[in-house]
PDB file of N, CA and C in Angstrom:
ATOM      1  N   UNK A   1    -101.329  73.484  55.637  1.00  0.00           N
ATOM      2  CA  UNK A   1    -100.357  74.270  56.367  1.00  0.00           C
ATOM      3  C   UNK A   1    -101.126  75.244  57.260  1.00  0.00           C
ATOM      4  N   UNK A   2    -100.884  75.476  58.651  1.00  0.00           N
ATOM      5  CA  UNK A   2    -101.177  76.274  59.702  1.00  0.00           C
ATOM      6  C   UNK A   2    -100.866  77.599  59.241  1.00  0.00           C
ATOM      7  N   UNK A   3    -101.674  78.579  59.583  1.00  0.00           N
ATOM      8  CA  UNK A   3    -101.106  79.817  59.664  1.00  0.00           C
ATOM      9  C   UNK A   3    -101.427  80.658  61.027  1.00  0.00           C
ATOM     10  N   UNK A   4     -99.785  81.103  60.975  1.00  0.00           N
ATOM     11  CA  UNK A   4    -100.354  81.705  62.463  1.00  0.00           C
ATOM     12  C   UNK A   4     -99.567  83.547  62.604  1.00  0.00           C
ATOM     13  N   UNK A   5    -100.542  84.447  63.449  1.00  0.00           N
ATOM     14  CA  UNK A   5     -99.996  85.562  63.172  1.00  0.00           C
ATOM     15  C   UNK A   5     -98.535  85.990  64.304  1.00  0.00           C
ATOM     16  N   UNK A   6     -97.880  86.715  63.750  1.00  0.00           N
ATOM     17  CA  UNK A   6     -96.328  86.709  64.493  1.00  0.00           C
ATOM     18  C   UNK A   6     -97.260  86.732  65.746  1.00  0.00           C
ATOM     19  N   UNK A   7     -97.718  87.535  66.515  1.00  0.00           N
ATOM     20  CA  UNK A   7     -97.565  87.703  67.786  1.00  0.00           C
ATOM     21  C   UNK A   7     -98.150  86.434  68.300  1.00  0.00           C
ATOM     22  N   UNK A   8     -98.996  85.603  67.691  1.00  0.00           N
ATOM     23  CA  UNK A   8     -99.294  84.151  68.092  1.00  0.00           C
ATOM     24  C   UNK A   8     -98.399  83.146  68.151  1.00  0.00           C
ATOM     25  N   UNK A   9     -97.557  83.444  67.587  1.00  0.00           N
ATOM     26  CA  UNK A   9     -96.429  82.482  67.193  1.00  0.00           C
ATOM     27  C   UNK A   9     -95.196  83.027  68.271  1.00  0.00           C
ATOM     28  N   UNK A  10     -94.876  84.122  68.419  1.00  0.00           N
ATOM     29  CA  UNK A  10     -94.036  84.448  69.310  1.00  0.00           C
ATOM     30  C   UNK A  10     -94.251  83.959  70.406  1.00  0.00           C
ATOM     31  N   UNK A  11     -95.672  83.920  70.960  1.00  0.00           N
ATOM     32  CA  UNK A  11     -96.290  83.592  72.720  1.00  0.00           C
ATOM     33  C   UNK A  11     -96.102  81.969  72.589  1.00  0.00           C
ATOM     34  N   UNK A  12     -96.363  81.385  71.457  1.00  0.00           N
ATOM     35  CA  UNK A  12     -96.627  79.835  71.429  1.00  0.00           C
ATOM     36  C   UNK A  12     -95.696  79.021  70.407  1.00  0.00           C
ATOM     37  N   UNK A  13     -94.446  79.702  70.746  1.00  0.00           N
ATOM     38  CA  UNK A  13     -93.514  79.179  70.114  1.00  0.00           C
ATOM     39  C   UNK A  13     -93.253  77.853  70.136  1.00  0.00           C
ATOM     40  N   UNK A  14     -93.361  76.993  71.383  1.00  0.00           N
ATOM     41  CA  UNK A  14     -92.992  75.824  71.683  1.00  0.00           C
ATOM     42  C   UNK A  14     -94.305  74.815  70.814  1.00  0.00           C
ATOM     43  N   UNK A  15     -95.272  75.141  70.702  1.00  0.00           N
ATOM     44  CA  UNK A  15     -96.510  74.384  69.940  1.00  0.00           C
ATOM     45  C   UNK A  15     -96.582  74.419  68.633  1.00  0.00           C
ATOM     46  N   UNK A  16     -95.819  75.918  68.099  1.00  0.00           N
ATOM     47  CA  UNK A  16     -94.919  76.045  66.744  1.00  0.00           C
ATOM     48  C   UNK A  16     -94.203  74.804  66.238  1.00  0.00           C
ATOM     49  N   UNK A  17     -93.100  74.976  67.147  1.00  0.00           N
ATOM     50  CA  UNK A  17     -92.468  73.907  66.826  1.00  0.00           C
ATOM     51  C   UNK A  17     -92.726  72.489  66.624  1.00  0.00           C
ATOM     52  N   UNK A  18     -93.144  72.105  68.130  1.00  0.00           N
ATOM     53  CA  UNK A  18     -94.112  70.694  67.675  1.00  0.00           C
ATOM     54  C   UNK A  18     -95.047  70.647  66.600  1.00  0.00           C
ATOM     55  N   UNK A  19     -95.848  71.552  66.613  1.00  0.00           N
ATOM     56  CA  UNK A  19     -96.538  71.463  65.181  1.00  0.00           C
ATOM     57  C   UNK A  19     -95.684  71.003  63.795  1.00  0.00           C
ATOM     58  N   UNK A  20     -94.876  71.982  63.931  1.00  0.00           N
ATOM     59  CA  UNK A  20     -93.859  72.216  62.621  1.00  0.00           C
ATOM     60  C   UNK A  20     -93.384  70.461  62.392  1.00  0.00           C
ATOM     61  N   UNK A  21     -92.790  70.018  63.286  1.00  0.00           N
ATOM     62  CA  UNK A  21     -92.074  68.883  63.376  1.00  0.00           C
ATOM     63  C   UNK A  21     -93.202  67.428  63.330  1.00  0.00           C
ATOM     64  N   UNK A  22     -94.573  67.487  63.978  1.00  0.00           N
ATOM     65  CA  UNK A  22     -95.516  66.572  63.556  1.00  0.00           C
ATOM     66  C   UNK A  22     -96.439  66.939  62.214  1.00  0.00           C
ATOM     67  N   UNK A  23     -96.599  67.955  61.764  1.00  0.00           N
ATOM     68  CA  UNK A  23     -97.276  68.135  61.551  1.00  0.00           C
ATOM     69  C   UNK A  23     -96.692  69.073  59.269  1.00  0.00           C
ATOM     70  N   UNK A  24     -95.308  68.969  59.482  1.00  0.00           N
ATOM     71  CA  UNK A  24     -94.747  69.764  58.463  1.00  0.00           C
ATOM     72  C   UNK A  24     -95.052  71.105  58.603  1.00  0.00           C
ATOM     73  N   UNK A  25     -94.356  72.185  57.384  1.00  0.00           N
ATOM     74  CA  UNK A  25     -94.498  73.425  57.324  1.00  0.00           C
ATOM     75  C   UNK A  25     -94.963  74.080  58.217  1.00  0.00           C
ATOM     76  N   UNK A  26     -95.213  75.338  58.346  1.00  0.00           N
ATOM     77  CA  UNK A  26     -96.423  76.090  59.548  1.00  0.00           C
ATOM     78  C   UNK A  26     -95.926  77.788  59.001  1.00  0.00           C
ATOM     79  N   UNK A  27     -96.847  77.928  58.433  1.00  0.00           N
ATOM     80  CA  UNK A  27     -96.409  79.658  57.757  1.00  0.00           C
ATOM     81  C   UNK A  27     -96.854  80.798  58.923  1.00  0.00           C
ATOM     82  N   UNK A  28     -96.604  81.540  58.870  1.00  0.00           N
ATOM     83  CA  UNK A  28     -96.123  82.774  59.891  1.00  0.00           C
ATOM     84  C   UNK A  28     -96.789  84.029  59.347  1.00  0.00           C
ATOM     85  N   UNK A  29     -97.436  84.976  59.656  1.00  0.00           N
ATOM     86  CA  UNK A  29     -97.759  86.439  58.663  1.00  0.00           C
ATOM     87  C   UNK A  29     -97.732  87.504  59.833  1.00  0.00           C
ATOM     88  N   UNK A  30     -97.288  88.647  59.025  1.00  0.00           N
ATOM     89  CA  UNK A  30     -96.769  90.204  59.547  1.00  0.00           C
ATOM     90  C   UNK A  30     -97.943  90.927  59.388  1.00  0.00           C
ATOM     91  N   UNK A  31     -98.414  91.694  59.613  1.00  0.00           N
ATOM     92  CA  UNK A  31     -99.390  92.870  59.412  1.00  0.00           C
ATOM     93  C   UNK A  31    -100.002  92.203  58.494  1.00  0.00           C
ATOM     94  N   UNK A  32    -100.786  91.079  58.204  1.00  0.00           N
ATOM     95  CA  UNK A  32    -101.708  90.168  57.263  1.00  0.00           C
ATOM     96  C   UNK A  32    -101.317  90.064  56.140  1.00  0.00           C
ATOM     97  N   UNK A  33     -99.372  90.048  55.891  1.00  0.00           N
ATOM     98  CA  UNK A  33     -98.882  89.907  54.879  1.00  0.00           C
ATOM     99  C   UNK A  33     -98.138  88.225  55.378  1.00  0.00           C
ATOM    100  N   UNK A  34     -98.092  87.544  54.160  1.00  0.00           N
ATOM    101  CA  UNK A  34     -97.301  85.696  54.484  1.00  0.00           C
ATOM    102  C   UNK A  34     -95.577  86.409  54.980  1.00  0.00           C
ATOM    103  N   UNK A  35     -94.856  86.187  55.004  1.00  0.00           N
ATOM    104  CA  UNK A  35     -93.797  86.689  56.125  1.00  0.00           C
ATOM    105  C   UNK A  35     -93.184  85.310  55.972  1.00  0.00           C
ATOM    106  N   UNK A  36     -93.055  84.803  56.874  1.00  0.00           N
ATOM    107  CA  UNK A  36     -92.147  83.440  56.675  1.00  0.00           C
ATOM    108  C   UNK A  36     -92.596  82.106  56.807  1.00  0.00           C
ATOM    109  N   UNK A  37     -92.084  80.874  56.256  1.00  0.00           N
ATOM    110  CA  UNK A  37     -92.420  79.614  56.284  1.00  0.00           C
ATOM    111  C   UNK A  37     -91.704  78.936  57.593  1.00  0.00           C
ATOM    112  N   UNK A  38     -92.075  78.425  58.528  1.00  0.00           N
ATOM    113  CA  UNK A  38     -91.369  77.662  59.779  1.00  0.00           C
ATOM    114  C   UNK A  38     -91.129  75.855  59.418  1.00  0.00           C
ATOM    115  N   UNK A  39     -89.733  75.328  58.962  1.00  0.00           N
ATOM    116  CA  UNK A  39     -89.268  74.075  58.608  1.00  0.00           C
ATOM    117  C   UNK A  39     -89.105  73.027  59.421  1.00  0.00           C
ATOM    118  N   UNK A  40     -89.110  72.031  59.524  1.00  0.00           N
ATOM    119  CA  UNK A  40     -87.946  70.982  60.587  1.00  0.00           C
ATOM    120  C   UNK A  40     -86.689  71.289  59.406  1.00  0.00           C
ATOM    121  N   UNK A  41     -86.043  71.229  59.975  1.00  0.00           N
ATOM    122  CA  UNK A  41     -84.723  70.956  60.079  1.00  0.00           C
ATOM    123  C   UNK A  41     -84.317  69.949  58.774  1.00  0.00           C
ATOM    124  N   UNK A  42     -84.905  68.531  59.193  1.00  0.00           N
ATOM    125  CA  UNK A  42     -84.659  67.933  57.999  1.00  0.00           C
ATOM    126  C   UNK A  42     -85.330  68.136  56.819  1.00  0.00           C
ATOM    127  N   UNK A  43     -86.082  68.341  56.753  1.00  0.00           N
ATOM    128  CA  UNK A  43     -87.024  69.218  55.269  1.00  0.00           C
ATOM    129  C   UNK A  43     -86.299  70.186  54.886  1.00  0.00           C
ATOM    130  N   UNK A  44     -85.827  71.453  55.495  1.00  0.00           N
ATOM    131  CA  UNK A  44     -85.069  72.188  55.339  1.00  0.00           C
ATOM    132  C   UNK A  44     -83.656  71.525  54.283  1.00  0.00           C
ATOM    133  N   UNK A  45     -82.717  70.497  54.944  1.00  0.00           N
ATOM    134  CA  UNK A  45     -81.747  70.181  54.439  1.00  0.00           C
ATOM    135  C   UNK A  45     -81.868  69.132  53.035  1.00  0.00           C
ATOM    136  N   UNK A  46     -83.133  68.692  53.009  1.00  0.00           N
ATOM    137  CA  UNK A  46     -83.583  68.025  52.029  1.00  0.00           C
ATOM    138  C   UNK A  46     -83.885  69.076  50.949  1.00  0.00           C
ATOM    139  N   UNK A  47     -84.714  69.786  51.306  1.00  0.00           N
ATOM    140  CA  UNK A  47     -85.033  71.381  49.876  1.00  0.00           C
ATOM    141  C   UNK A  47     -83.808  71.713  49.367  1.00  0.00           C
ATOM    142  N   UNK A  48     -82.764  71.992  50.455  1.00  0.00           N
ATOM    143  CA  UNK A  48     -81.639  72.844  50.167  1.00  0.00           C
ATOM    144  C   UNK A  48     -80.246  71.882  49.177  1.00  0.00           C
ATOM    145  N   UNK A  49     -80.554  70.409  49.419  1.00  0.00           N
ATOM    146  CA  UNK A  49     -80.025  69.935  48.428  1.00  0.00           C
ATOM    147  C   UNK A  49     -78.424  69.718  49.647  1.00  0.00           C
ATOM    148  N   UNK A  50     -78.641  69.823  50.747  1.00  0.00           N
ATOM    149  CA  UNK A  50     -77.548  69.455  51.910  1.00  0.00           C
ATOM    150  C   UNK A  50     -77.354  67.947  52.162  1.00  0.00           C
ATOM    151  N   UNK A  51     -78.540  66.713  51.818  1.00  0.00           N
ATOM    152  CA  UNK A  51     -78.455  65.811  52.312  1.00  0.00           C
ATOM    153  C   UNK A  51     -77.802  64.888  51.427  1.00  0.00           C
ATOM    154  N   UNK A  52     -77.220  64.148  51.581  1.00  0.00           N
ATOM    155  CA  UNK A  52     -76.713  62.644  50.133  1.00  0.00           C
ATOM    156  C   UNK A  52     -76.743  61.602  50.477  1.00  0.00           C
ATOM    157  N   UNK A  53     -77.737  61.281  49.335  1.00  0.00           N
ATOM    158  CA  UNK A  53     -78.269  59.533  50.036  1.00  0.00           C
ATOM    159  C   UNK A  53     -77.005  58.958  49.250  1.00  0.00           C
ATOM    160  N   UNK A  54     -76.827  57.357  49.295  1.00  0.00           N
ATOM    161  CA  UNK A  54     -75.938  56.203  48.166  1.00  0.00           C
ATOM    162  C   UNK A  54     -76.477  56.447  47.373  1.00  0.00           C
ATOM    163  N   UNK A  55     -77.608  56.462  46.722  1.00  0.00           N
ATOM    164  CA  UNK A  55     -78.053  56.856  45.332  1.00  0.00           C
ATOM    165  C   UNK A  55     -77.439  57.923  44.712  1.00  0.00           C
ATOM    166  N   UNK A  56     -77.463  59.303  44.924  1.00  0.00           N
ATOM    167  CA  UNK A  56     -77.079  60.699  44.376  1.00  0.00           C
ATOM    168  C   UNK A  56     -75.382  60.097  44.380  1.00  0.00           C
ATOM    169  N   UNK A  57     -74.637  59.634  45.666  1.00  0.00           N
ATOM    170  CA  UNK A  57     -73.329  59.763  45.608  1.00  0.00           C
ATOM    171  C   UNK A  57     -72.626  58.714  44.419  1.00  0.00           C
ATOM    172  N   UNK A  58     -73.666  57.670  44.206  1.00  0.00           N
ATOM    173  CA  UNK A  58     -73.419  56.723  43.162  1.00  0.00           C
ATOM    174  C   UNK A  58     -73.445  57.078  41.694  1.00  0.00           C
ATOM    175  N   UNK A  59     -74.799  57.709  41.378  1.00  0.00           N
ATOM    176  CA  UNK A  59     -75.022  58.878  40.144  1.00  0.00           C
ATOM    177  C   UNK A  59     -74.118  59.958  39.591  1.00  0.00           C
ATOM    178  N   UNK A  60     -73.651  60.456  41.175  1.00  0.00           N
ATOM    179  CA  UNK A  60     -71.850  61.265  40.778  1.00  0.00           C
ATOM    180  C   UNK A  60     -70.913  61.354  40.668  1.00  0.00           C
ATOM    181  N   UNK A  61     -70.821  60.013  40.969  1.00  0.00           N
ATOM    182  CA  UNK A  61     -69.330  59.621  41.142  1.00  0.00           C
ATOM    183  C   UNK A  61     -68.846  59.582  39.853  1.00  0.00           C
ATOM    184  N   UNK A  62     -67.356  60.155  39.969  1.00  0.00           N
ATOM    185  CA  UNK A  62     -66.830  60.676  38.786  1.00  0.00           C
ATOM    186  C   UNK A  62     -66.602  59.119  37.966  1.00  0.00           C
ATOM    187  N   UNK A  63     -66.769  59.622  36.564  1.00  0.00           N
ATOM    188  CA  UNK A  63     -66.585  58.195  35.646  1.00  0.00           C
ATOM    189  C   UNK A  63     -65.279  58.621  34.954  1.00  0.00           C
ATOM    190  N   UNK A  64     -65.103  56.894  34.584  1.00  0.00           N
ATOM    191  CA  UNK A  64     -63.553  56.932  34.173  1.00  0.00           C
ATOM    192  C   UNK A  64     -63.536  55.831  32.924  1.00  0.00           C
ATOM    193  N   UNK A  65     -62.715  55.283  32.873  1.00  0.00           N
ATOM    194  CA  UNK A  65     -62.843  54.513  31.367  1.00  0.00           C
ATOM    195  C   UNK A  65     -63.787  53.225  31.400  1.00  0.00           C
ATOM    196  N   UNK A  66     -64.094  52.936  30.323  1.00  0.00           N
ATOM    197  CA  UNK A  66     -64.916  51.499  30.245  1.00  0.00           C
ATOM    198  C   UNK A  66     -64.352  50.520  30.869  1.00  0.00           C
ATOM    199  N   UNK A  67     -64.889  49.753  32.058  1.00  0.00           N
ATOM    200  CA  UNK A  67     -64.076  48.540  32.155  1.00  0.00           C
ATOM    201  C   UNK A  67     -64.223  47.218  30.870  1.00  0.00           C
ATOM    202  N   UNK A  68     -63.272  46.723  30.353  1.00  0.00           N
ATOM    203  CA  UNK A  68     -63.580  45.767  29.709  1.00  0.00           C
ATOM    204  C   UNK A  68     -62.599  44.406  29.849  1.00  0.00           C
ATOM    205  N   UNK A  69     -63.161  43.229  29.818  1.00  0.00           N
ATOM    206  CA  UNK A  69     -62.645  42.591  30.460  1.00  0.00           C
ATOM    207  C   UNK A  69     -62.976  41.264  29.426  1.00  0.00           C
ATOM    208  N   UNK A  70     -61.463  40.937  29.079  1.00  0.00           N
ATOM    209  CA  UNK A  70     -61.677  39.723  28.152  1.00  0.00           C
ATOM    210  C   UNK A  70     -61.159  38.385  29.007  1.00  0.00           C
ATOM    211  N   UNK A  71     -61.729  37.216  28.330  1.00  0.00           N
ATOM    212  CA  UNK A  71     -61.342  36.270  29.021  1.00  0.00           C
ATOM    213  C   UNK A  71     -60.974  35.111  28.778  1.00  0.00           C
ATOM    214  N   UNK A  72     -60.121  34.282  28.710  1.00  0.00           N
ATOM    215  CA  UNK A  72     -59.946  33.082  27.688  1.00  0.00           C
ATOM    216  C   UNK A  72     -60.833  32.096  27.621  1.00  0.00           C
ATOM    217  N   UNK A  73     -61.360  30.877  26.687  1.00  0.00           N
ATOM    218  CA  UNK A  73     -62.705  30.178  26.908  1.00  0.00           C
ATOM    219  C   UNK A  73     -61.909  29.193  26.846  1.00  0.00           C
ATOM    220  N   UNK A  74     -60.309  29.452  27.409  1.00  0.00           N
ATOM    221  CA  UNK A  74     -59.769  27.878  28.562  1.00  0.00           C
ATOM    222  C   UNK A  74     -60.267  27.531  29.745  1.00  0.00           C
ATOM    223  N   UNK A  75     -60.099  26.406  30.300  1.00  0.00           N
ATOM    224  CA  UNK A  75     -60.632  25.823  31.367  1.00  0.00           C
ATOM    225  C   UNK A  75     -59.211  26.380  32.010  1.00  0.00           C
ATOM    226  N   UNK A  76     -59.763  26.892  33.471  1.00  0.00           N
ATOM    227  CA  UNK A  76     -58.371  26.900  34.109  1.00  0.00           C
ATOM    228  C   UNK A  76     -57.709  25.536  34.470  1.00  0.00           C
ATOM    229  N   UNK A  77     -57.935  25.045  34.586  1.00  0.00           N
ATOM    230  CA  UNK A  77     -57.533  23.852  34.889  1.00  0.00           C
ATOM    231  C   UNK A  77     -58.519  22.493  34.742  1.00  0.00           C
ATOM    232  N   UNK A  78     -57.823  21.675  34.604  1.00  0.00           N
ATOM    233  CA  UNK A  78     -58.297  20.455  34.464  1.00  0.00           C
ATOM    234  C   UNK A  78     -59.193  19.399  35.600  1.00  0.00           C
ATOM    235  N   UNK A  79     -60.295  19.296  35.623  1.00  0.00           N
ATOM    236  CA  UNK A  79     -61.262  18.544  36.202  1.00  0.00           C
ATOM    237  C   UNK A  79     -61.333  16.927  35.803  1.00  0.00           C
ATOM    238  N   UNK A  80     -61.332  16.511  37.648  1.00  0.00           N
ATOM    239  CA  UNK A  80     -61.164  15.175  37.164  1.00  0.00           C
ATOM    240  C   UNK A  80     -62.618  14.513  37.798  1.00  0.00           C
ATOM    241  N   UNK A  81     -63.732  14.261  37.300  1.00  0.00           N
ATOM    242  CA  UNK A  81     -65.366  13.327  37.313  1.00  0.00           C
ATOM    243  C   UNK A  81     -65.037  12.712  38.301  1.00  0.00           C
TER     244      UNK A  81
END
């Protein structure tokens, strides 16, 4: 992860970003204190637990009774060779 100091980051915001977005994370510091982490967007919504794949929505989907399903070991009908 890059670190860069606010006033570097303020002037070169746009290389921030690209960074951020090729490159992941890119942390930020105040008076030589860490200050903030700079995200894409989708990382962001992925941490935050915003995104839902078919998997998660399948895992939650509310459950309901057992299906069970009997079946007769008749032939439905008759086959003719």
């Amino acid at each position: 992860m890059h670190t860069w100091q606010l006033q570097e980051a303020k002037s070169r915001f746009s290389e921030l970003v690209d960074l951020t977005l090729k490159e992941g994370p890119q942390l930020v510091t105040r008076r030589g204190e860490e200050a903030v982490v700079i995200l894409a967007a989708h990382d962001y919504r992925r941490l935050s637990g915003q995104t839902a794949n078919l998997m998660d929505c399948l895992l939650n989907a509310p459950r309901g009774e057992a299906l069970v399903l009997d079946r007769s070991s008749k032939a439905i009908r008759d086959i003719a060779l």
